[in-house]
Protein backbone atom coordinates (compact mmCIF):
# COMPACT_ATOMS: atom_id res chain seq x y z
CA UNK A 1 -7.03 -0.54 8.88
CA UNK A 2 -4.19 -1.46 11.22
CA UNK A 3 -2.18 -4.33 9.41
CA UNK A 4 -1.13 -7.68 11.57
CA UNK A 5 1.52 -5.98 14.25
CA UNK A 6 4.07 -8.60 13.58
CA UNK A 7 3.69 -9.45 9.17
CA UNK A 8 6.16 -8.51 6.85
CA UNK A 9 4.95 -5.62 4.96
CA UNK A 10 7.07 -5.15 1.45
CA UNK A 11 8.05 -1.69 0.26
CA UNK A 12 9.80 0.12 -2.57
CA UNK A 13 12.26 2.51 -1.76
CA UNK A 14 9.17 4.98 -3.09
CA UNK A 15 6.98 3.67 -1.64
CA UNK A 16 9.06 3.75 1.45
CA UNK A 17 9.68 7.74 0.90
CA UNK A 18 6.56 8.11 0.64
CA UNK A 19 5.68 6.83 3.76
CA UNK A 20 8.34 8.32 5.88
CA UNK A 21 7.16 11.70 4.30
CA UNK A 22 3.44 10.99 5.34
CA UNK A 23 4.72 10.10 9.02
CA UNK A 24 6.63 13.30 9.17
CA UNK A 25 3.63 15.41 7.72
CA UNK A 26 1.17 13.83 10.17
CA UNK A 27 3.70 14.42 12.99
CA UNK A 28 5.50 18.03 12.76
CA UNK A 29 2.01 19.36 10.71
CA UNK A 30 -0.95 18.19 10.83
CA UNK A 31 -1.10 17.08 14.95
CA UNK A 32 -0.41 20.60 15.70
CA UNK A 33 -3.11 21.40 13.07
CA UNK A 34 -5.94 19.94 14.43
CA UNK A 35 -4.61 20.73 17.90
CA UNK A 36 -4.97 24.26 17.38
CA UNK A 37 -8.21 23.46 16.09
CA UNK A 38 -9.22 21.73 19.37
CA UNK A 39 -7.83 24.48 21.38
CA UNK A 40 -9.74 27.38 19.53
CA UNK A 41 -13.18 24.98 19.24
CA UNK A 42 -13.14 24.93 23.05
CA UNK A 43 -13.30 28.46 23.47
CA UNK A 44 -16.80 28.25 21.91
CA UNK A 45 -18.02 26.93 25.26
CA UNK A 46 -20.16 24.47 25.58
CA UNK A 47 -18.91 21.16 23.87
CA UNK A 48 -21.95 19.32 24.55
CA UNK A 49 -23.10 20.72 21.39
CA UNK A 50 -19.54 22.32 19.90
CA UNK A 51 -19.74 20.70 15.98
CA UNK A 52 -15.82 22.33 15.48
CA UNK A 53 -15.00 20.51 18.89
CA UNK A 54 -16.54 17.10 17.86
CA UNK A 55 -15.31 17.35 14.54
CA UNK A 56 -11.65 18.06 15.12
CA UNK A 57 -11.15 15.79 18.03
CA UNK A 58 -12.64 13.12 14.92
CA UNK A 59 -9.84 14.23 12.79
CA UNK A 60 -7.49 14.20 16.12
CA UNK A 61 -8.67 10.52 16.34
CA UNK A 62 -8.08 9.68 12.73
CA UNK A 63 -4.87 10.95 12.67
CA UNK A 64 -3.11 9.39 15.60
CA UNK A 65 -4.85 6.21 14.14
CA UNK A 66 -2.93 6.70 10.78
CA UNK A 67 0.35 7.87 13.02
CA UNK A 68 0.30 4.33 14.54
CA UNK A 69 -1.07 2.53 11.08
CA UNK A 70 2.65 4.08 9.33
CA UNK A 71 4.93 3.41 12.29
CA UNK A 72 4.13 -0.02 12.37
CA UNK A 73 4.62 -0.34 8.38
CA UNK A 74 7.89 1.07 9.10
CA UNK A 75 8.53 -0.82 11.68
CA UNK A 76 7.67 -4.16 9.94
CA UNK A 77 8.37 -3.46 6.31
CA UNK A 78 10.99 -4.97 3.60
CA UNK A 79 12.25 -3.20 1.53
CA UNK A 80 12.17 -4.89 -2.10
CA UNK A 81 14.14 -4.26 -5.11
CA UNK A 82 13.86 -6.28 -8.38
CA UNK A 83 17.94 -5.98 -8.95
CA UNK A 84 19.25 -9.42 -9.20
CA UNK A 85 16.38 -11.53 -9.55
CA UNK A 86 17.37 -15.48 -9.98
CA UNK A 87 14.54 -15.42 -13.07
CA UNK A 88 11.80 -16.24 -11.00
CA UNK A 89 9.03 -13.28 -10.17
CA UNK A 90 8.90 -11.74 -6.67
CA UNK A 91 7.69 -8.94 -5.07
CA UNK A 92 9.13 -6.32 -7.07
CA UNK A 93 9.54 -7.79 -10.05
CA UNK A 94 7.96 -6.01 -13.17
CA UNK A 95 6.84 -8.12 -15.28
CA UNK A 96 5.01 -8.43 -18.79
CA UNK A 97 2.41 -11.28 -19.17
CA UNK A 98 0.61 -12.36 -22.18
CA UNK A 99 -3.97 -12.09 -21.31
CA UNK A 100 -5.76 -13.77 -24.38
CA UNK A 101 -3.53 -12.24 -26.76
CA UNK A 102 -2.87 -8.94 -25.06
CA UNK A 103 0.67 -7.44 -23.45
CA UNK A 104 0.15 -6.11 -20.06
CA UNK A 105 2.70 -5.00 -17.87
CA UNK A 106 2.78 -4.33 -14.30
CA UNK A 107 5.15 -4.35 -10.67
CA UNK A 108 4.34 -6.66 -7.86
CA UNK A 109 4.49 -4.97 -5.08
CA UNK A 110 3.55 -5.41 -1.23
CA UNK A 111 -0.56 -4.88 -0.33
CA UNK A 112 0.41 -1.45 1.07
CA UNK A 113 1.72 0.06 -1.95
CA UNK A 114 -0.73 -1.52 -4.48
CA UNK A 115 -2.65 0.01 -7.20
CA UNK A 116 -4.01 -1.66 -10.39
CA UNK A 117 -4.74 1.84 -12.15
CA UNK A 118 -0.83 2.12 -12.04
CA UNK A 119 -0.38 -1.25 -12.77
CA UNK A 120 1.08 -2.11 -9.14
CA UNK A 121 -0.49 -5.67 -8.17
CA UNK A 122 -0.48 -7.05 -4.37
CA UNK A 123 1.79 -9.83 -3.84
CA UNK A 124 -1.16 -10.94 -1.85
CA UNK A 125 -3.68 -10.45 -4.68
CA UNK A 126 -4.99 -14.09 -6.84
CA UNK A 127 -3.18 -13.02 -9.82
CA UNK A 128 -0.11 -11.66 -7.75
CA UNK A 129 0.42 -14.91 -5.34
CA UNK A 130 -0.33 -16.65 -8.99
CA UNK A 131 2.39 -15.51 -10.63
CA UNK A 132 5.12 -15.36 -7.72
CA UNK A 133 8.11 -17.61 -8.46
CA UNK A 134 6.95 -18.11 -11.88
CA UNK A 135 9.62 -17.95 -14.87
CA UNK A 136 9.49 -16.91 -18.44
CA UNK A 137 7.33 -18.75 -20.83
CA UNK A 138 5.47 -20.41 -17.96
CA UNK A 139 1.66 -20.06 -18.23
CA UNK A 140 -0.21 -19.95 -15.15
CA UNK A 141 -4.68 -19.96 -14.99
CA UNK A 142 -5.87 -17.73 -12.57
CA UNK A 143 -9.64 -17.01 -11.39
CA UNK A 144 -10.76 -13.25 -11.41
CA UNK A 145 -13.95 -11.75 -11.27
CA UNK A 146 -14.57 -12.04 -15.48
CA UNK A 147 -13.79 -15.99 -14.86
CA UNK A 148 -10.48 -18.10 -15.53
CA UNK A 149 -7.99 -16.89 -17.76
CA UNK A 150 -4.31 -17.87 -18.65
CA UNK A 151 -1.96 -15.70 -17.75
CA UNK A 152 1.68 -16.63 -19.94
CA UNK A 153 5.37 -14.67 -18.46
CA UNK A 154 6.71 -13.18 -21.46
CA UNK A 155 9.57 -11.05 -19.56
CA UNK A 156 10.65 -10.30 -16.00
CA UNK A 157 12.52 -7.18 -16.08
């Protein structure tokens, strides 16, 4: 999924890393990979009806698509930090909110780097564009798929 060439895409420094690493990998490793692959498929003959040929020009495909994908991330991203926040959330912020009596904590971080399981939540997300520019001890009612509940800022770290 190739992201809008020209939005602001916000990223960690690991998440950041991380990508940079990918766009190496995909770059100096795998395109000679599935090269080689391509190469050595053709000497089968035919490719009318070469399954190895088919299937690595596929991953060929896939690849250069992710290639692009990253280097426009790069190309467009922010890099966030949640060092000197003015008390408000943003994207980057960690914060702990109060859910019917509950403590959760989680990061909000750009839509490229999210992932509830870890507790990273999209800036673009209902709860995450919710809570942005909140302040501690405000309470905020947000609609998710189990219906309306109130979430309350008990700390921005």
């Amino acid at each position: 999924m190739l992201q809008n060439r020209n939005k602001k895409i916000y990223l960690t420094k690991e998440g950041l890393e991380k990508l940079e690493q990918e766009l190496k990998d995909l770059t100096t490793n795998k395109r000679k990979e599935v090269a080689l692959r391509i190469k050595e498929a053709k000497e089968f003959g035919d490719l009318s009806e070469n399954s190895e040929y088919e299937e690595a020009k596929n991953e060929q495909a896939f690849i250069e698509g992710r290639i692009a994908e990253a280097q426009n991330i790069l190309k467009n991203s922010v890099l966030i930090s949640n060092k000197g926040t003015s008390g408000k959330i943003s994207v980057g912020s960690k914060v702990t909110v109060e859910i019917a009596g509950e403590l959760t904590e989680f990061i909000i971080v750009g839509s490229t780097e999210a992932d509830p399981m870890q507790g990273k939540i999209s800036n673009e997300s209902p709860i995450g564009q919710a809570l942005l520019n909140r302040k501690e001890g405000e309470e905020v009612e947000i609609e998710v798929p189990a219906g309306k509940l109130i979430y309350k800022v008990k700390k921005i770290h």
